[in-house]
Protein backbone atom coordinates (compact mmCIF):
# COMPACT_ATOMS: atom_id res chain seq x y z
CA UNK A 1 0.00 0.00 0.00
CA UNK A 2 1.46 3.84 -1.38
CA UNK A 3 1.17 5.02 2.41
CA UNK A 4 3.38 8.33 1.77
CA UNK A 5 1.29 9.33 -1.71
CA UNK A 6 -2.08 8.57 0.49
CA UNK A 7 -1.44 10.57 2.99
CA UNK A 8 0.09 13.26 1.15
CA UNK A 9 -3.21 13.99 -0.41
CA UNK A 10 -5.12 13.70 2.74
CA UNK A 11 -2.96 16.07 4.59
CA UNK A 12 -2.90 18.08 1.24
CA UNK A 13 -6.82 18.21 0.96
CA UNK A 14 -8.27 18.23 4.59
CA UNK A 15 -6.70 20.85 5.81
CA UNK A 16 -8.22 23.67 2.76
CA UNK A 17 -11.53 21.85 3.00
CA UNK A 18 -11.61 22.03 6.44
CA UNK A 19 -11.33 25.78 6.46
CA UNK A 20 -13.54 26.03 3.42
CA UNK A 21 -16.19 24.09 5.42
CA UNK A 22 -15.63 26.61 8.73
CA UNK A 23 -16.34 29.64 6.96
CA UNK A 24 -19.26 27.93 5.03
CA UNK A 25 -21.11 27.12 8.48
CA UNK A 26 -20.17 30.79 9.79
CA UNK A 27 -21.01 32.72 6.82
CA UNK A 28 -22.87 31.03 4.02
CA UNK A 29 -25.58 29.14 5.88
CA UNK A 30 -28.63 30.21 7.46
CA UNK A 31 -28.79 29.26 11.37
CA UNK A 32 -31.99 29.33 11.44
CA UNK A 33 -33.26 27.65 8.35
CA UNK A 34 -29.84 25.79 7.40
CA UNK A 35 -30.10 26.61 3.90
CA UNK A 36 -27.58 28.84 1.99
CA UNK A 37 -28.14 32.38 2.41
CA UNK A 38 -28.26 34.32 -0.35
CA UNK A 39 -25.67 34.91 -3.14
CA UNK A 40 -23.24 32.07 -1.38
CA UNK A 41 -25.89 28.88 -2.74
CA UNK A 42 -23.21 28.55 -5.74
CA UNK A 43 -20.23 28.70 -3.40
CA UNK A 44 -21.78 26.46 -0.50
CA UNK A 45 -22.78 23.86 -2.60
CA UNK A 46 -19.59 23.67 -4.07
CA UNK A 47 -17.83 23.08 -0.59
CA UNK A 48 -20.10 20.39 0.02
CA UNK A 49 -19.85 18.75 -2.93
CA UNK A 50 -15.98 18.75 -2.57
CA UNK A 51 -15.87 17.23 0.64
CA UNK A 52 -18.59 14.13 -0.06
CA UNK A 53 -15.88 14.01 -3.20
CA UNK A 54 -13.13 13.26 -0.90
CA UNK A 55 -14.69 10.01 0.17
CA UNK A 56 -14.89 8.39 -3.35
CA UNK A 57 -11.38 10.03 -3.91
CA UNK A 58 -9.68 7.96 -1.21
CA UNK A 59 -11.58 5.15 -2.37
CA UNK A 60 -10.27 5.13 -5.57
CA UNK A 61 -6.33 5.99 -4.24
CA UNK A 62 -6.28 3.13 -1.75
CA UNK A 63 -8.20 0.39 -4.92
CA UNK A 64 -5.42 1.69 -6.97
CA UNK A 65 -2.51 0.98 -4.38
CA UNK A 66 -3.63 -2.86 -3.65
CA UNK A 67 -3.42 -3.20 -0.26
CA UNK A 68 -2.24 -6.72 0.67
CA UNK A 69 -3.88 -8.58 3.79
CA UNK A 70 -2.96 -6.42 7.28
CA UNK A 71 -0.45 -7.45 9.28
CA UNK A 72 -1.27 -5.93 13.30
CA UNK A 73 2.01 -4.68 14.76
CA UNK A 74 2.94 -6.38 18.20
CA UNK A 75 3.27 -3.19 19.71
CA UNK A 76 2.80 0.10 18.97
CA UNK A 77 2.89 2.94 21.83
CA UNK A 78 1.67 5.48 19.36
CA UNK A 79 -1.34 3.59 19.13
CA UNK A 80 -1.39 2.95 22.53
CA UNK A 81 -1.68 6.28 23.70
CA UNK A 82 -4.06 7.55 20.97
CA UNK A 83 -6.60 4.63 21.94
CA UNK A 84 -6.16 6.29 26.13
CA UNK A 85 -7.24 9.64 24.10
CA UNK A 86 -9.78 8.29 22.45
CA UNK A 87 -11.25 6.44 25.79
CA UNK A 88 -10.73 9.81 27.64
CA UNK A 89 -12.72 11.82 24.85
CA UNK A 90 -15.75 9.32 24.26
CA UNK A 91 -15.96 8.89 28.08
CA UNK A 92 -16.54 12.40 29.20
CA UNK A 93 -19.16 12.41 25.87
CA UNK A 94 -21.17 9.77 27.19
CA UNK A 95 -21.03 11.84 30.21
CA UNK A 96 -22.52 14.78 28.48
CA UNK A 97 -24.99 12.57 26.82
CA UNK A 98 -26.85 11.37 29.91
CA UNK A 99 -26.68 14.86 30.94
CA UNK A 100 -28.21 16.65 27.63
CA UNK A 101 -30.41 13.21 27.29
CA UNK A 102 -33.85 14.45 25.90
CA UNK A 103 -34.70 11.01 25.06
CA UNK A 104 -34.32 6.99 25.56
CA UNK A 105 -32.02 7.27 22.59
CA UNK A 106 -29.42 9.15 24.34
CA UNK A 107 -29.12 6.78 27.54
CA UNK A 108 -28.74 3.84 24.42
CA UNK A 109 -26.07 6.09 23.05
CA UNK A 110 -24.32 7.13 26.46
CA UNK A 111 -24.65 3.04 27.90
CA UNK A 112 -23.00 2.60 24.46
CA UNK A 113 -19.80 5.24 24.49
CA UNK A 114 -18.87 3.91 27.96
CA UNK A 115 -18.65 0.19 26.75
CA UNK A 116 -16.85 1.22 23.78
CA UNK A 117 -14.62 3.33 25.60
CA UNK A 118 -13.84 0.44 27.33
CA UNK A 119 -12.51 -1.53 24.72
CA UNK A 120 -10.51 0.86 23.18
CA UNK A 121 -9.03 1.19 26.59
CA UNK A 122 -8.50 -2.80 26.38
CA UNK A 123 -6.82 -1.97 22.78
CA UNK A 124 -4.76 0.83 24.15
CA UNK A 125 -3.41 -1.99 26.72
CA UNK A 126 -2.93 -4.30 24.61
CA UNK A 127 -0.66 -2.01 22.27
CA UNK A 128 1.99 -1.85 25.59
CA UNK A 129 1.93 -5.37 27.03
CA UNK A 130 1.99 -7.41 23.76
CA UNK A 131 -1.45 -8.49 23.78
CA UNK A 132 -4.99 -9.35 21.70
CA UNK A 133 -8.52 -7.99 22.08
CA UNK A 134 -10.81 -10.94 22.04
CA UNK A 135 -12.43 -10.70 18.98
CA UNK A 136 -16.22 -10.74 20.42
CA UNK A 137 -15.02 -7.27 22.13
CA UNK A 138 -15.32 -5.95 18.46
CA UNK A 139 -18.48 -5.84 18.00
CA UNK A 140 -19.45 -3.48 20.73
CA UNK A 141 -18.19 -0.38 18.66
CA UNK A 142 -19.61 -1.63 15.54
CA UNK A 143 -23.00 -1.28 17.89
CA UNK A 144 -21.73 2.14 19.22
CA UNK A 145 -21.70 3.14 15.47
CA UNK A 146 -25.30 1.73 14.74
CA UNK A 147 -26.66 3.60 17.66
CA UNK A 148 -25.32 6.56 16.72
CA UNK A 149 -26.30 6.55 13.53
CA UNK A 150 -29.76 5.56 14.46
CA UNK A 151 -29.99 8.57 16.72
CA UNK A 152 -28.90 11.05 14.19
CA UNK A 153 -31.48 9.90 11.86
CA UNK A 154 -33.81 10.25 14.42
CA UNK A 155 -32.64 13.82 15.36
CA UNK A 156 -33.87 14.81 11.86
CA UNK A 157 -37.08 12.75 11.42
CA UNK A 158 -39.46 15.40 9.78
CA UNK A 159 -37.04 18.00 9.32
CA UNK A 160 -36.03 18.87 5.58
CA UNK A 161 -32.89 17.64 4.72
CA UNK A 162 -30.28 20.44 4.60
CA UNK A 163 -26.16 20.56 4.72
CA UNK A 164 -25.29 20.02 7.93
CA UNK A 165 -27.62 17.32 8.16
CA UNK A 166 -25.75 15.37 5.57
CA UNK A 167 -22.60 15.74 7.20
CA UNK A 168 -23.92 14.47 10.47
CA UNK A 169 -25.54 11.42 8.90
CA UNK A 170 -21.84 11.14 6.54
CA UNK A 171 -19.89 11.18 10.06
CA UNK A 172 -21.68 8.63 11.67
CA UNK A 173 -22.46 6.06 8.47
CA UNK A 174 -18.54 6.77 7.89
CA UNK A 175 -17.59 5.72 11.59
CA UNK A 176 -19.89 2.88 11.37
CA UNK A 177 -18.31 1.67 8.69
CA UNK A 178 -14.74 1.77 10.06
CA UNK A 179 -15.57 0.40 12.89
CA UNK A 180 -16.97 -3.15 11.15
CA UNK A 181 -13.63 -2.73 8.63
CA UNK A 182 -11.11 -2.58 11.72
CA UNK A 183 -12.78 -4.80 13.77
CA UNK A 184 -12.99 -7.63 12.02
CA UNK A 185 -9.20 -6.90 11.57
CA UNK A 186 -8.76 -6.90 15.06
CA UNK A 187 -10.69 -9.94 15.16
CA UNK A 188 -8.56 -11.50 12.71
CA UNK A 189 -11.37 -12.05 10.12
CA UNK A 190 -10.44 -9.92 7.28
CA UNK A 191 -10.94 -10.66 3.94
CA UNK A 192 -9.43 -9.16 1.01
CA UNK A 193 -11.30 -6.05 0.42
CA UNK A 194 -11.49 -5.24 4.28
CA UNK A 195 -7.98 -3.28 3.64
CA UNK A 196 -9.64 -1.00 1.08
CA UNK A 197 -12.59 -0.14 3.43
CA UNK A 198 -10.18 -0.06 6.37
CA UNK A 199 -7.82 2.67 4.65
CA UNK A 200 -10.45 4.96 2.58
CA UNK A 201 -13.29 4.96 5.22
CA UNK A 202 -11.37 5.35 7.73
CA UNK A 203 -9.44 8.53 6.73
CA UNK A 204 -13.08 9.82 5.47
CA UNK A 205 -14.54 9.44 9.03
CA UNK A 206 -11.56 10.94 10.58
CA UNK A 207 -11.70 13.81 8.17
CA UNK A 208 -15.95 13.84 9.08
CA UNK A 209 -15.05 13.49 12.81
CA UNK A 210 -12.70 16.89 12.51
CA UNK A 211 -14.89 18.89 10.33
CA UNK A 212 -17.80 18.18 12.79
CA UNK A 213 -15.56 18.97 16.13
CA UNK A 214 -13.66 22.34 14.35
CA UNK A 215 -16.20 25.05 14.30
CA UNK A 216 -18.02 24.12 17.38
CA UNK A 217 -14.49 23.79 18.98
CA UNK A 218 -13.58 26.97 17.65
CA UNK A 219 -16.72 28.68 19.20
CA UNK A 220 -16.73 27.38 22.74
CA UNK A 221 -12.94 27.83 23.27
CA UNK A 222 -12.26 30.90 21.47
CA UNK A 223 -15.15 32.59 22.96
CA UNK A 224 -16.25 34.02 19.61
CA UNK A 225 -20.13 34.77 19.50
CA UNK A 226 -20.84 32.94 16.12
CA UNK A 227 -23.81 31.50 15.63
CA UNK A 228 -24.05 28.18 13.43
CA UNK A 229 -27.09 25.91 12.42
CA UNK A 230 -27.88 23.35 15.11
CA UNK A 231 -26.62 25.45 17.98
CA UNK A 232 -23.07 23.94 17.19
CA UNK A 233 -22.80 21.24 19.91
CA UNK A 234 -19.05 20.80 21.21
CA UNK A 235 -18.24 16.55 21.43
CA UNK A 236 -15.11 15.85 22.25
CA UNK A 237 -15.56 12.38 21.10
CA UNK A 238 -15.25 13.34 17.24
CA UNK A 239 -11.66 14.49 18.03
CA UNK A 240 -10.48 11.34 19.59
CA UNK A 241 -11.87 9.73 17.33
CA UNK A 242 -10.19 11.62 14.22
CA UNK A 243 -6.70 10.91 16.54
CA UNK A 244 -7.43 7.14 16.88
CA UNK A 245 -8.20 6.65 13.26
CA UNK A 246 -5.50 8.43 11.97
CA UNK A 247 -3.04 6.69 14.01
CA UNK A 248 -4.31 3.51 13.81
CA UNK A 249 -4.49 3.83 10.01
CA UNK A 250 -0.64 5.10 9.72
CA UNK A 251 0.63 1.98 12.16
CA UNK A 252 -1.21 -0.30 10.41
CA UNK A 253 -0.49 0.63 6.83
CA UNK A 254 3.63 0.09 8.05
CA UNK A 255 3.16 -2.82 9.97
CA UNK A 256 3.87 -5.31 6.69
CA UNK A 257 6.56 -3.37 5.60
CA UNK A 258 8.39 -2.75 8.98
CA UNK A 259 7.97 -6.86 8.97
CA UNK A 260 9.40 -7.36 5.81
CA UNK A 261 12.41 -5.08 6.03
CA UNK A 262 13.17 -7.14 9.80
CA UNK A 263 12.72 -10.48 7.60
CA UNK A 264 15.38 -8.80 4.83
CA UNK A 265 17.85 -8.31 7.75
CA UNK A 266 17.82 -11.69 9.31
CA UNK A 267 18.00 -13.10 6.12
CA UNK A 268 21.29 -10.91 4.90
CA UNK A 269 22.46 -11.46 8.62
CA UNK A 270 22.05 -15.33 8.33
């Protein structure tokens, strides 16, 4: 797998669609309505359609690199401590969720961050001490991203579907589907096309997971007094998972090669 030229473009194109995304929720889009305000529909829907292109985009980069079969590294203390952040972010979510709860959906969701918090925990320990997740474990977070995308769909039941509701339901139907490609690699039931979905939806939810933490981020710590659609509601969750991913991805994607290359040496040493 081309790890450098993949990443290259993703740290090439997330970072200008990013900001292109921040100033369409501040300035192009209505916060009451959510539509486009006037004289920026052109513009906005542009942005938008950019960063849904992004998804097929990686798609196409990671089909075209032929990703062999995924080799877990032993250890990995980079992954280690990303999967502590991660555990750390979705924990004090699900913390916020029971408190914000306006419905049954929200305890499902909050019973559901603290389990999977837990096994990424269990992952994070098992990146120090040499260890395996048992592969059951992996389905909890392939439930976490069900539930959650079952709530967001029910957040918008009756409501006319707008921008930011697409990028909610994108998020979530982008984690969900990273979670069932990487766990049934950590389960050690891959099959040949689970690399592909591993790599390209994988850096698309990460890059989903940012663009839906950045301008609420930007709001509540800067202290500006923008106003975006949806009130802008700051979850700390989206950024560890966006850390997780990405780390996880780039320790992953070297794991076969950092294996071959030890295999070279013994073999010249021999």
């Amino acid at each position: 797998m081309k790890r450098p030229l993949l990443f290259t473009l993703f740290f090439l194109c997330a970072p200008v669609l990013l900001t292109a995304r921040v100033l369409q929720q501040f300035y192009m889009i209505d916060t009451v309505t959510g539509f486009y305000r006037d004289d920026f529909g052109y513009v906005g829907s542009l942005i938008t359609a950019l960063c849904l292109l992004l998804i097929p985009v990686l798609l196409l980069v990671v089909w075209l690199s032929r990703p062999e079969q995924i080799v877990m590294p032993v250890k990995s203390k980079a992954l280690g401590i990303a999967s502590f952040f991660a555990t750390v972010c979705l924990a004090v979510s699900g913390v916020g969720q029971i408190i914000t709860a306006t419905h049954s959906g929200y305890f499902a969701l909050a019973i559901m961050s603290f389990a999977t918090a837990a096994v990424i925990v269990l992952h994070g320990v098992a990146c120090f001490t040499d260890g395996k997740i048992a592969p059951p474990l992996t389905i909890v977070s392939v439930i976490y991203g069900l539930t959650r995308l079952i709530v967001t769909f029910m957040g918008y039941t009756g409501e006319v579907t707008v921008t930011d509701t697409v990028f909610d339901i994108a998020t979530m139907a982008l984690l969900l589907l990273f979670f069932y490609a990487s766990g049934k690699i950590l389960a050690g039931a891959s099959g040949p096309r689970t690399p592909v979905l591993f790599y390209a939806y994988g850096l698309s939810a990460a890059f989903f997971c940012v663009d839906s933490f950045l301008a609420p981020a930007i709001i509540k710590l800067g202290g500006f007094d923008f106003a975006i659609h949806g009130g802008g509601h700051f979850d700390l969750s989206y950024l560890g998972f966006a850390v997780y991913i990405v780390v996880m991805i780039y320790v992953f994607s070297g794991s076969k090669r950092v294996e071959s290359a030890e295999n070279n040496d013994s073999a010249e040493i021999g």
